[in-house]
Structure formats: structure tokens, C-alpha cells
PDB file of N, CA and C in Angstrom:
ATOM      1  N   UNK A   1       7.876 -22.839 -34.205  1.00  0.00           N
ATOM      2  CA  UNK A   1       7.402 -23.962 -33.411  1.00  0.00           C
ATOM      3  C   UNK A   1       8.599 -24.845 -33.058  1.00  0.00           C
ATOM      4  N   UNK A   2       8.907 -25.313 -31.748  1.00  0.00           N
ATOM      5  CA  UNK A   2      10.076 -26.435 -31.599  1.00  0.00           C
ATOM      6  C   UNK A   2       9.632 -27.417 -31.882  1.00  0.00           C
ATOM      7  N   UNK A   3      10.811 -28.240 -31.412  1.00  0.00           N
ATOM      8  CA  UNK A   3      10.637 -29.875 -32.115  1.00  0.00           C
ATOM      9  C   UNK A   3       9.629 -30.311 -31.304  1.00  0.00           C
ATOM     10  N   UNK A   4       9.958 -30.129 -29.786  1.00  0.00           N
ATOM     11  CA  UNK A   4       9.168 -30.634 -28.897  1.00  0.00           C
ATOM     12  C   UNK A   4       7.238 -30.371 -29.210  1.00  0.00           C
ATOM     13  N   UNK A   5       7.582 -28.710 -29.891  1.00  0.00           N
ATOM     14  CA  UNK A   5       5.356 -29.133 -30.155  1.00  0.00           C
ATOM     15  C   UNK A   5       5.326 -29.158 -31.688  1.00  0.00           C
ATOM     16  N   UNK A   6       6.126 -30.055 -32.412  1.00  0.00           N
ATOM     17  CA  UNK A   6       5.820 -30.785 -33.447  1.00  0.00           C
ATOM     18  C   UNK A   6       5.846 -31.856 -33.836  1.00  0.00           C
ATOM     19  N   UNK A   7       6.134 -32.566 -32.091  1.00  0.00           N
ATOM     20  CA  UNK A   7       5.934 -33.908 -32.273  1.00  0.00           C
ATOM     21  C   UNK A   7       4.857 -34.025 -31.189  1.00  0.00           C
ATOM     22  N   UNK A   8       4.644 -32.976 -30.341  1.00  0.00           N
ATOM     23  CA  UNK A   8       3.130 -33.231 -29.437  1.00  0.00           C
ATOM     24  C   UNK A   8       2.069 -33.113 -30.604  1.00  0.00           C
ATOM     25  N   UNK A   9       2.112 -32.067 -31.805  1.00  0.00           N
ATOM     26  CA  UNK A   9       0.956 -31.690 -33.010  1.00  0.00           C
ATOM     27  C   UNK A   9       0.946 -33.635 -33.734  1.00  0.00           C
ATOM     28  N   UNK A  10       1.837 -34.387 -33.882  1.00  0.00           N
ATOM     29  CA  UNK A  10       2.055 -35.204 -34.459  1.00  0.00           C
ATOM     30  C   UNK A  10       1.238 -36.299 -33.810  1.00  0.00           C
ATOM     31  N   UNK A  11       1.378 -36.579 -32.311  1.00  0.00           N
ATOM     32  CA  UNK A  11       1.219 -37.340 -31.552  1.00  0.00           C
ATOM     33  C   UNK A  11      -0.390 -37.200 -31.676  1.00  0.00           C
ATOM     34  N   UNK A  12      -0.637 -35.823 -31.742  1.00  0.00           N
ATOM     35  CA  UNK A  12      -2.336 -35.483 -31.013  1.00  0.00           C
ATOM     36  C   UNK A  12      -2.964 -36.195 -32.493  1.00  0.00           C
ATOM     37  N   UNK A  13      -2.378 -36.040 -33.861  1.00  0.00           N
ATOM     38  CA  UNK A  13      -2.850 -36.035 -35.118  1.00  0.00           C
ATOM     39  C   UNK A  13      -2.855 -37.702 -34.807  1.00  0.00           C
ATOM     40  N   UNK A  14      -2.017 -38.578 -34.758  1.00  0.00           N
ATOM     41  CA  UNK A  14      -1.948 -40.107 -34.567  1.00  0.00           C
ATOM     42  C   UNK A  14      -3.411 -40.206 -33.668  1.00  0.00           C
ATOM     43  N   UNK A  15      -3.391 -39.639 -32.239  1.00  0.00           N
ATOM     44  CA  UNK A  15      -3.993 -40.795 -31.194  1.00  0.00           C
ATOM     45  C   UNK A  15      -5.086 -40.207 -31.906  1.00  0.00           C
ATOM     46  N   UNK A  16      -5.863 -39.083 -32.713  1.00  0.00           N
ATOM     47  CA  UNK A  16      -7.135 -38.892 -33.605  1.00  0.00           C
ATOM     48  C   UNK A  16      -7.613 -39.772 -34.590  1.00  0.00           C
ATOM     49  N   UNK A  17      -6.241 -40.097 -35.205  1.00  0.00           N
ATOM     50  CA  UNK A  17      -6.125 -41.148 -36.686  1.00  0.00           C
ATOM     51  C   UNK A  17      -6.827 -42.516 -35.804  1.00  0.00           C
ATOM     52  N   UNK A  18      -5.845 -42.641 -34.815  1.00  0.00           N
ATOM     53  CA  UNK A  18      -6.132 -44.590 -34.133  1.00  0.00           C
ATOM     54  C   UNK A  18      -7.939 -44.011 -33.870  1.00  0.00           C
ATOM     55  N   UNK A  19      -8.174 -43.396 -33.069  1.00  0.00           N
ATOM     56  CA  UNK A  19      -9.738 -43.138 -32.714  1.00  0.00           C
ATOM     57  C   UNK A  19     -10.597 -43.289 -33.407  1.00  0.00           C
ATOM     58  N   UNK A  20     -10.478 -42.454 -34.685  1.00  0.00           N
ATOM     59  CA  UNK A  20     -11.658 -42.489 -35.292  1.00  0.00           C
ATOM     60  C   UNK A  20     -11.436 -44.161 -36.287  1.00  0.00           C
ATOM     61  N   UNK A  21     -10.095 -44.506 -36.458  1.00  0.00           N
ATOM     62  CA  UNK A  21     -10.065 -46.089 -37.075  1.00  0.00           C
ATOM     63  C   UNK A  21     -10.770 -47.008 -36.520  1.00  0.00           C
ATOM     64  N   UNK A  22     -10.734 -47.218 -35.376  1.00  0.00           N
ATOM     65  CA  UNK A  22     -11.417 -48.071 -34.240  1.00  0.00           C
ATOM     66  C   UNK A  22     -12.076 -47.158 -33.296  1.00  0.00           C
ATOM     67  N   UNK A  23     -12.859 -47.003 -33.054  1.00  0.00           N
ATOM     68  CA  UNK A  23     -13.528 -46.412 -32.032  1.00  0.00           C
ATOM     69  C   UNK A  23     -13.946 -46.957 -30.341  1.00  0.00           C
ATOM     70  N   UNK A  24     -13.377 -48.555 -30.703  1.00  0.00           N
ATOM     71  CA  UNK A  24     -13.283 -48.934 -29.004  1.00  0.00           C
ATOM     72  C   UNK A  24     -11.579 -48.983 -28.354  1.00  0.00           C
ATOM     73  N   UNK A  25     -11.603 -47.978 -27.283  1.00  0.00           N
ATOM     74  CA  UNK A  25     -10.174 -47.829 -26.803  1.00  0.00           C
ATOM     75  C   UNK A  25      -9.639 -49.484 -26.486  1.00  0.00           C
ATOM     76  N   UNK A  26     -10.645 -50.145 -26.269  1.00  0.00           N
ATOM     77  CA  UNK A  26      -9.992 -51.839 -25.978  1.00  0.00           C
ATOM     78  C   UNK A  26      -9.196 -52.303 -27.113  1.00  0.00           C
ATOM     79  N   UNK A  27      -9.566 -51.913 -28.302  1.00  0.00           N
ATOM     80  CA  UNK A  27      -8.175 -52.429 -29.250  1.00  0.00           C
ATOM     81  C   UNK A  27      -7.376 -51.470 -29.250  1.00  0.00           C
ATOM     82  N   UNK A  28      -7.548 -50.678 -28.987  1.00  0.00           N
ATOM     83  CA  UNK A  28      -5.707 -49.537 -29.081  1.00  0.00           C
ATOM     84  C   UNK A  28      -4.801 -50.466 -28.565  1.00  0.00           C
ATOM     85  N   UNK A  29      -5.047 -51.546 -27.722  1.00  0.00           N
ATOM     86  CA  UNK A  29      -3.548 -52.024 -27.158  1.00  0.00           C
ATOM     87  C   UNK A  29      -3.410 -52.553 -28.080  1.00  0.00           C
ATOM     88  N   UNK A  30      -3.452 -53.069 -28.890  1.00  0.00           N
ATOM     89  CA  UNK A  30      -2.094 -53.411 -30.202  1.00  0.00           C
ATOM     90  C   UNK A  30      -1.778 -52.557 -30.561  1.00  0.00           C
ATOM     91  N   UNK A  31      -2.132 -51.344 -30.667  1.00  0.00           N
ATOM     92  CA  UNK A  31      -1.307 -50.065 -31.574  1.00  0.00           C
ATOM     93  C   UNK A  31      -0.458 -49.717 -30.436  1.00  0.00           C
ATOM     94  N   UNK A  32      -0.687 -49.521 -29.469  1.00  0.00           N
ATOM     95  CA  UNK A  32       0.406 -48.947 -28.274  1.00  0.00           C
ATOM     96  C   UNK A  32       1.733 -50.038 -27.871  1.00  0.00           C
ATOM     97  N   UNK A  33       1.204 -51.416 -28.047  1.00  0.00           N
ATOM     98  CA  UNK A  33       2.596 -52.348 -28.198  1.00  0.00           C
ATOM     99  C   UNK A  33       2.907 -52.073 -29.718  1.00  0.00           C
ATOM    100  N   UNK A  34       2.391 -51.484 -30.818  1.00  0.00           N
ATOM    101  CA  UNK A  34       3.170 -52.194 -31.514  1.00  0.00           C
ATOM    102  C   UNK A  34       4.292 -50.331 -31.670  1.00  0.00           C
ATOM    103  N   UNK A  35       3.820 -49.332 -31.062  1.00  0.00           N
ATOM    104  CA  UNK A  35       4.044 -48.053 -31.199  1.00  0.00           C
ATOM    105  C   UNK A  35       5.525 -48.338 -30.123  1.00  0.00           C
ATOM    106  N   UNK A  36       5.368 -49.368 -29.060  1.00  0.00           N
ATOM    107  CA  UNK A  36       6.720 -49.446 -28.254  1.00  0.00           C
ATOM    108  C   UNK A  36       7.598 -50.055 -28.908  1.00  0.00           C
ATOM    109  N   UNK A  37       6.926 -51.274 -29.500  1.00  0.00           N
ATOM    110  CA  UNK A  37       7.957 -51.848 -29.890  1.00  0.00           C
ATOM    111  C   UNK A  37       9.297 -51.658 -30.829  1.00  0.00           C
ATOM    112  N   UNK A  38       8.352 -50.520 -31.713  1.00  0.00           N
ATOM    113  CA  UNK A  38       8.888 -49.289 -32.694  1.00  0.00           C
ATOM    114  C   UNK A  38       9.905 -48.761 -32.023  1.00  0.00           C
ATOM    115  N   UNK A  39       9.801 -48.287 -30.988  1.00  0.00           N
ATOM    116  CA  UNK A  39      10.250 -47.217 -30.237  1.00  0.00           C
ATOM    117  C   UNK A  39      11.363 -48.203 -29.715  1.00  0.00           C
ATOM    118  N   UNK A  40      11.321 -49.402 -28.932  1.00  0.00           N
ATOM    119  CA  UNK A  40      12.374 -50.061 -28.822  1.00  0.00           C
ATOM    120  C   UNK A  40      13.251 -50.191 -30.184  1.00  0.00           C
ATOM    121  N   UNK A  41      12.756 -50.516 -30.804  1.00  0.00           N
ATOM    122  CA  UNK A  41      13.113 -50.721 -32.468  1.00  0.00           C
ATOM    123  C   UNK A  41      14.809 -49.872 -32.405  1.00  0.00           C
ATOM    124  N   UNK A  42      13.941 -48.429 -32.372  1.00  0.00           N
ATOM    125  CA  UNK A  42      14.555 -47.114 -32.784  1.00  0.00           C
ATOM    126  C   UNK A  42      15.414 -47.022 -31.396  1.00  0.00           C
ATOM    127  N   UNK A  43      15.373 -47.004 -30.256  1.00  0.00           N
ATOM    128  CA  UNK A  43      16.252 -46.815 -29.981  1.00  0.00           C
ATOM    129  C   UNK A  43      17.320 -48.103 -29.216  1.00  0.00           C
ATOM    130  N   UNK A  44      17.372 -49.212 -29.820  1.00  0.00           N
ATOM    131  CA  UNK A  44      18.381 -49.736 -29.886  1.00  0.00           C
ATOM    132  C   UNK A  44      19.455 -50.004 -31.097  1.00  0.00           C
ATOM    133  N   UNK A  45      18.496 -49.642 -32.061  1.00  0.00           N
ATOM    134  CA  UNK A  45      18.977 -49.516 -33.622  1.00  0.00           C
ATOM    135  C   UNK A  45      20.571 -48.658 -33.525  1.00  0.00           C
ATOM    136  N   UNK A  46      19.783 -47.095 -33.069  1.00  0.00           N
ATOM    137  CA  UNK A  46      20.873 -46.296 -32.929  1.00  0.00           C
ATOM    138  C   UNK A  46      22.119 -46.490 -31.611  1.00  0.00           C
ATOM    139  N   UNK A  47      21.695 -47.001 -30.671  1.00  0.00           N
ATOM    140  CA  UNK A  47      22.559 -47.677 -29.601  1.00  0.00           C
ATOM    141  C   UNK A  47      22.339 -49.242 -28.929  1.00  0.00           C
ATOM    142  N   UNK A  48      22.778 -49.972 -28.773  1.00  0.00           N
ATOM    143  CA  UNK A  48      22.352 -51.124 -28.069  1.00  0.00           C
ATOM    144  C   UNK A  48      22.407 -51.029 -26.451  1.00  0.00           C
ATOM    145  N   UNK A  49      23.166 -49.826 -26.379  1.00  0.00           N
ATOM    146  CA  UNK A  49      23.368 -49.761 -24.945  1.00  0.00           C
ATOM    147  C   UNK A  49      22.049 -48.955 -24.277  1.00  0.00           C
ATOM    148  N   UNK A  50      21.207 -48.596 -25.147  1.00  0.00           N
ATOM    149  CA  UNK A  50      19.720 -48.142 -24.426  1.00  0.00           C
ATOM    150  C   UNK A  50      19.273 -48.804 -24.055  1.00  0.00           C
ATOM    151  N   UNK A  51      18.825 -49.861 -24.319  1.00  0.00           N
ATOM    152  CA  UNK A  51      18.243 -51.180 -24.187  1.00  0.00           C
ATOM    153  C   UNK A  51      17.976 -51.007 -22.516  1.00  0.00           C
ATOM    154  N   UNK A  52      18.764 -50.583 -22.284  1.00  0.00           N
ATOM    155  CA  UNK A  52      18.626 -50.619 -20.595  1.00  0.00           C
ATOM    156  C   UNK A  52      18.216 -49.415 -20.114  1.00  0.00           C
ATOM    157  N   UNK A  53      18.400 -48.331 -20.811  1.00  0.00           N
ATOM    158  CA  UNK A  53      17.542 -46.762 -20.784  1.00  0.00           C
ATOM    159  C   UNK A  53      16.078 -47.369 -21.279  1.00  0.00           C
ATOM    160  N   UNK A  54      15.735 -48.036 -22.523  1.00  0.00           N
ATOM    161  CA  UNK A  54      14.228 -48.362 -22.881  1.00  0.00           C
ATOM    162  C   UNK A  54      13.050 -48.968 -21.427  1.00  0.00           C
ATOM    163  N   UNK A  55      14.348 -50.169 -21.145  1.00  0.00           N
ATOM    164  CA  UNK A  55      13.674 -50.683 -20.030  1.00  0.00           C
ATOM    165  C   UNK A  55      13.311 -50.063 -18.908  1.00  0.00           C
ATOM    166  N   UNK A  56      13.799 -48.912 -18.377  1.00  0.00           N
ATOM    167  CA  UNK A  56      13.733 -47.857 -17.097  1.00  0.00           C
ATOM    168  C   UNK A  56      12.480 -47.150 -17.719  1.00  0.00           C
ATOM    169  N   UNK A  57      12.413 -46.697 -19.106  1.00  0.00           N
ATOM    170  CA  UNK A  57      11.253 -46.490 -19.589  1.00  0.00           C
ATOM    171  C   UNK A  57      10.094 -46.535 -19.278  1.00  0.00           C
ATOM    172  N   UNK A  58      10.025 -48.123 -19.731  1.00  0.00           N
ATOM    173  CA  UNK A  58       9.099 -49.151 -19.402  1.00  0.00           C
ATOM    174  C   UNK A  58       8.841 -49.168 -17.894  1.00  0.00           C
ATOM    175  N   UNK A  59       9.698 -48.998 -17.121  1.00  0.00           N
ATOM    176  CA  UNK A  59       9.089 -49.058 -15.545  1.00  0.00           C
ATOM    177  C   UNK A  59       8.883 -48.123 -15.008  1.00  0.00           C
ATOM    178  N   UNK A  60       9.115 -46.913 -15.548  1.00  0.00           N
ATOM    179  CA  UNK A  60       8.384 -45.754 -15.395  1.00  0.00           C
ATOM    180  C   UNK A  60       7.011 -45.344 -16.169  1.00  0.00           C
ATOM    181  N   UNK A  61       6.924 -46.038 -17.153  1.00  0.00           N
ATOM    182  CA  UNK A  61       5.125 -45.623 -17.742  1.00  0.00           C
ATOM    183  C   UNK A  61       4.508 -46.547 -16.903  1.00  0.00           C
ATOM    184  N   UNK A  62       5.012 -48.058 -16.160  1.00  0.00           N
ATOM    185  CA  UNK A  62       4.110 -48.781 -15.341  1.00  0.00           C
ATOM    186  C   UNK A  62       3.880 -47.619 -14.341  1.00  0.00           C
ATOM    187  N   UNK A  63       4.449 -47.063 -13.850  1.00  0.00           N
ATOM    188  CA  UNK A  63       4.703 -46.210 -12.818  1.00  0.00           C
ATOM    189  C   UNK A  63       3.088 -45.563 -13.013  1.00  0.00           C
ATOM    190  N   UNK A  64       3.455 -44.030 -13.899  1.00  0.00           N
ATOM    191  CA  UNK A  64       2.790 -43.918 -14.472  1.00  0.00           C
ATOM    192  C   UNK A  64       1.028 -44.314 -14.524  1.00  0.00           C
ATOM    193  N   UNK A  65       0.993 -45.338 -15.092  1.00  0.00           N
ATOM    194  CA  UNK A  65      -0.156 -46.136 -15.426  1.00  0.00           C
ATOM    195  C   UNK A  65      -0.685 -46.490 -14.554  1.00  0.00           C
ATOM    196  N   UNK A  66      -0.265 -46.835 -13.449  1.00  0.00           N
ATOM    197  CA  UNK A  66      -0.779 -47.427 -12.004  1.00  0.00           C
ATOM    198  C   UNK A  66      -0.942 -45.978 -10.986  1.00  0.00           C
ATOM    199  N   UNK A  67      -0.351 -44.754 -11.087  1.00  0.00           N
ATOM    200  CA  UNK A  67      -1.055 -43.563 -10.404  1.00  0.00           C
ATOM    201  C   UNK A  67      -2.376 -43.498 -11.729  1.00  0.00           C
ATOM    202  N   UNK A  68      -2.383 -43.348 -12.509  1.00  0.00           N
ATOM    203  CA  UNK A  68      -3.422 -43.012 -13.775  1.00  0.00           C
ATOM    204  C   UNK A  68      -4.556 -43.675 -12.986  1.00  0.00           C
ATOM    205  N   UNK A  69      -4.087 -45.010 -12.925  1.00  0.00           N
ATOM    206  CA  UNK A  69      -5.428 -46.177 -12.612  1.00  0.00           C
ATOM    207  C   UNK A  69      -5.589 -45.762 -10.755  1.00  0.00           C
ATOM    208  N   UNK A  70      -4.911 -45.502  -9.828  1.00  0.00           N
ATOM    209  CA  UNK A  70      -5.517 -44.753  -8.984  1.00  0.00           C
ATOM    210  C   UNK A  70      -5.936 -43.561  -8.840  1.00  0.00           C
ATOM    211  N   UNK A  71      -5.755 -42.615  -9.153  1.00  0.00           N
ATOM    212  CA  UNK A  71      -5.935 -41.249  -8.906  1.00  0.00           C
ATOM    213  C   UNK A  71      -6.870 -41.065 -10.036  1.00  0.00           C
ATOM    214  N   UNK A  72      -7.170 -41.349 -11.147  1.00  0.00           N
ATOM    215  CA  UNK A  72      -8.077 -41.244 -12.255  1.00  0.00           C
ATOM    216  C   UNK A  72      -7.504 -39.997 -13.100  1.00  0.00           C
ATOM    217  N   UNK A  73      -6.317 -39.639 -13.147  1.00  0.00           N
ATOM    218  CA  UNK A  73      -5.416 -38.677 -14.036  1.00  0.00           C
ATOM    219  C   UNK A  73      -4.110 -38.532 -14.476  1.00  0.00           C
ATOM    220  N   UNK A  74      -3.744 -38.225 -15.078  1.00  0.00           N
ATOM    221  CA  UNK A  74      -2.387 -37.875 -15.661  1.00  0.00           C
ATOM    222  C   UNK A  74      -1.562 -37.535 -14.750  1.00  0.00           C
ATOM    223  N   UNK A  75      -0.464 -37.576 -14.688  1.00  0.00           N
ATOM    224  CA  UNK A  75       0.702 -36.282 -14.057  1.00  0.00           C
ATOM    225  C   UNK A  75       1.178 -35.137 -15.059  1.00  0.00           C
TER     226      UNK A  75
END
């Protein structure tokens, strides 16, 4: 198995864990800020110069999120 589908097996095992904890998707948004903020966490920890890779991030899941909220799907 690669890294890459043992952290998709990881991911699928989490967004199951948050689900069945709470069962209304309206509170997941604290787990998803607090899952970025992590993620900012981690990767400025190891570089400070991401900080500006995190943020391109960030304006690409808006990206993202706003085809989601029109089109009614994923890419």
C-alpha cells in the first residue's frame, strides 16, 4: 500500500470517527478549522517560508468549495 492510500484509509477512518461523534455536519466546522489550523501548525513548524504555500492552499480549497457549492460535486 503507498503512503498516499494510507493516509486516504486514515482520512476515511477520521471523517467516520467525526460522524458518528456528532452526527450534525453543522458542527464539523470546528473540527475542519481546527484540522487546518494543525495543518498550518505543521507546515510552518517545518518551514516558515510555507506560510505562503499554506495560504495558496487556502485559496484554492475556497476555489474548490465554491465549484462544490455550484455544481453540487467534487472535482
Amino acid at each position: 500500500m503507498s503512503r498516499e492510500d494510507e493516509l486516504r484509509d486514515i482520512l476515511q477512518q477520521t471523517a467516520k470517527d467525526i460522524a458518528q461523534a456528532q452526527g450534525n455536519p453543522r458542527t464539523w466546522l470546528s473540527w475542519i478549522v481546527y484540522l487546518l489550523a494543525r495543518l498550518e501548525e505543521q507546515a510552518t513548524n517545518e518551514n516558515p517560508a510555507n506560510k505562503e504555500s499554506f495560504l495558496e492552499m487556502l485559496s484554492a480549497l475556497q476555489d474548490e468549495i465554491r465549484n462544490r457549492t455550484r455544481t453540487g460535486g467534487w472535482h
